[in-house]
C-alpha atoms as a PDB file:
ATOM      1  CA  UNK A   1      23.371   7.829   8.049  1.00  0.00           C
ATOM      2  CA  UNK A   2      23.244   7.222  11.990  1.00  0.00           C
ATOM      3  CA  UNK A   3      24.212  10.925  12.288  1.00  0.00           C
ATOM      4  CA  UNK A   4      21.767  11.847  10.080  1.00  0.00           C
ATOM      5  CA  UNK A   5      18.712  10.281  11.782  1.00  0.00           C
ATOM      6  CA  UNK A   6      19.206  12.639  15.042  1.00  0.00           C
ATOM      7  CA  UNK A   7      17.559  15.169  12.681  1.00  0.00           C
ATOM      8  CA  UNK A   8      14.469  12.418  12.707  1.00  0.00           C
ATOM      9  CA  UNK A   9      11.894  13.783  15.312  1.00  0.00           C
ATOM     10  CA  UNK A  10       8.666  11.038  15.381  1.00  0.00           C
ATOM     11  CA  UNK A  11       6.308  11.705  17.182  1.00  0.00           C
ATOM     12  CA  UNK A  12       6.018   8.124  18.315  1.00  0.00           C
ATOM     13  CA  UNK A  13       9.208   6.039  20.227  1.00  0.00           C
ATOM     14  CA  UNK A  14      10.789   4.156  18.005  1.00  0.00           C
ATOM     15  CA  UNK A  15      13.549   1.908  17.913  1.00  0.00           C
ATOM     16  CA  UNK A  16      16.603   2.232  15.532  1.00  0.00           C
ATOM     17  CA  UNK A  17      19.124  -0.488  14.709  1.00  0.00           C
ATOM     18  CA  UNK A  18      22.427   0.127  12.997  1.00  0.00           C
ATOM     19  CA  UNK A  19      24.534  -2.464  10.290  1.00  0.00           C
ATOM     20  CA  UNK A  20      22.177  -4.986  10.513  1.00  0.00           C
ATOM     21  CA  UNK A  21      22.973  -8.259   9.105  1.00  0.00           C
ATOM     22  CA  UNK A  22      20.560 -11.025   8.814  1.00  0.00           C
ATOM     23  CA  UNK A  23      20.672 -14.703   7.269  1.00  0.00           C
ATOM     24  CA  UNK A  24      18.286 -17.398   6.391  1.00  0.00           C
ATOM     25  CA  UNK A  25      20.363 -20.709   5.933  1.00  0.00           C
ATOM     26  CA  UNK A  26      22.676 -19.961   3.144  1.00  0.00           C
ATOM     27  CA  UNK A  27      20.964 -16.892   2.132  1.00  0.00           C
ATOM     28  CA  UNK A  28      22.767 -13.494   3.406  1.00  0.00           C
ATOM     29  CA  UNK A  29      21.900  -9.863   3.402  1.00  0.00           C
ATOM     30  CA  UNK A  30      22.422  -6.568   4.913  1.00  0.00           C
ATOM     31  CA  UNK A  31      21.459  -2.970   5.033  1.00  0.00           C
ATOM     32  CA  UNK A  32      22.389   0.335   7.145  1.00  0.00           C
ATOM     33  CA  UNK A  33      19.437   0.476   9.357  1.00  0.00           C
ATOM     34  CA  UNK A  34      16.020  -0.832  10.567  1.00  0.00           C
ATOM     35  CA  UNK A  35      13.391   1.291  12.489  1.00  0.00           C
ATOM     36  CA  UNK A  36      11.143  -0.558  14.442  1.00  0.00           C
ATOM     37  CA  UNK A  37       7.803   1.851  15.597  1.00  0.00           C
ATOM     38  CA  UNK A  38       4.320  -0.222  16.926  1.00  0.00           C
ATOM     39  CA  UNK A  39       3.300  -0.247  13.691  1.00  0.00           C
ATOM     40  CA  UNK A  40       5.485  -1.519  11.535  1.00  0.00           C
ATOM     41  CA  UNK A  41       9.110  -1.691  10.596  1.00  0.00           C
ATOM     42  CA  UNK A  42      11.122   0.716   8.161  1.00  0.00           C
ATOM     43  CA  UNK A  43      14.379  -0.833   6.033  1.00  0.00           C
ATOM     44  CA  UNK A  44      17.542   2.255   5.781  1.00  0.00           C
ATOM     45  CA  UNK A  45      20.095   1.502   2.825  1.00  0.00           C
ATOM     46  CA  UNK A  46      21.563   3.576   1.270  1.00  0.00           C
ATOM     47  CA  UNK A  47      24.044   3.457  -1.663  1.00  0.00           C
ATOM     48  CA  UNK A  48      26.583   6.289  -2.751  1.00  0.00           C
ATOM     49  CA  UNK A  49      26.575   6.004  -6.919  1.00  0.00           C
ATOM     50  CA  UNK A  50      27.164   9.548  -8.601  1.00  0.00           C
ATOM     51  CA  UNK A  51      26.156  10.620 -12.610  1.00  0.00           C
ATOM     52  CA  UNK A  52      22.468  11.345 -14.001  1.00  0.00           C
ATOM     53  CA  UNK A  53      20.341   8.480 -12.431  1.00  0.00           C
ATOM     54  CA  UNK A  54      17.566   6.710 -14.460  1.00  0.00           C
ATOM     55  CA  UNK A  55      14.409   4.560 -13.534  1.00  0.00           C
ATOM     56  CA  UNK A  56      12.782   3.024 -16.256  1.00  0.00           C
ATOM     57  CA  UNK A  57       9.090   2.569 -15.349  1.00  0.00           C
ATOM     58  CA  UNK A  58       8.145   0.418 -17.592  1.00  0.00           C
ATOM     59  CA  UNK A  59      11.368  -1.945 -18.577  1.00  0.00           C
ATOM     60  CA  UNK A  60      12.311  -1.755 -14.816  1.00  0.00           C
ATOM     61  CA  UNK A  61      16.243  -0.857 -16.187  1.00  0.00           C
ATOM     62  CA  UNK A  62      17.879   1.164 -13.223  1.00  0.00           C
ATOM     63  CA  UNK A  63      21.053   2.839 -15.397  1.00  0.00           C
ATOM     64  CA  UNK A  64      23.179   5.673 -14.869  1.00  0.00           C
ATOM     65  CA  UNK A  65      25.557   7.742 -16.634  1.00  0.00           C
ATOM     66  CA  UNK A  66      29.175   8.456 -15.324  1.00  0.00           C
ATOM     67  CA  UNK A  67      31.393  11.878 -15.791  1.00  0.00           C
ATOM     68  CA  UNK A  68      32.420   9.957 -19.346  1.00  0.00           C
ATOM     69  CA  UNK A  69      28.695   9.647 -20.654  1.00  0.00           C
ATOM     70  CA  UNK A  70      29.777   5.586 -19.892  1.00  0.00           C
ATOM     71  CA  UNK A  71      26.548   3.644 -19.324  1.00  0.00           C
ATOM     72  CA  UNK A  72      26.405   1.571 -16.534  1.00  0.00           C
ATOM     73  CA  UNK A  73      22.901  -0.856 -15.800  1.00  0.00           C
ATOM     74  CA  UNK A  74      22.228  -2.062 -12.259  1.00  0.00           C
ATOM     75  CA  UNK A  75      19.591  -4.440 -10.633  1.00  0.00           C
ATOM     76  CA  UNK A  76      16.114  -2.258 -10.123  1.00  0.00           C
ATOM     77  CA  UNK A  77      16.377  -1.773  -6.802  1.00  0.00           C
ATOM     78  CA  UNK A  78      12.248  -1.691  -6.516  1.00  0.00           C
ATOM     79  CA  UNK A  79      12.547  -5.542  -7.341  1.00  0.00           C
ATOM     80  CA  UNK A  80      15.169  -6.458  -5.202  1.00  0.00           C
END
């Protein structure tokens, strides 16, 4: 990803931050990236999961199919 956003040319400085990690008491997350502009900040995670991809619209299901036609359901990722 990092070597990736070299390719990114803004036209406005930004600010990028790498592996962040943040917690609120108990509560833990983390992501690949967060670029900070003047205007607002932009979340970069990405996740490496191969076979035909579905988003379900209107049951919010987030599924794929593997190499073995095996389906697997996942968390919608728009909701989370």
């Amino acid at each position: 990803m990092r070597q990736r956003f070299i390719e990114f040319q803004p036209d406005e400085d930004v600010h990028a931050l790498w592996d962040v990690g943040l917690a609120i008491g108990s509560w833990k997350t983390q992501f690949d990236g967060i670029v900070l502009t003047n205007r607002g900040a932009i979340i970069i995670d990405s996740k490496n999961i191969s076979g035909r991809l579905h988003f379900d619209d209107k049951t919010s299901e987030f599924y794929r199919f593997d190499s073995n036609d095996v389906k697997e359901v996942f968390d919608d990722p728009a909701s989370n």
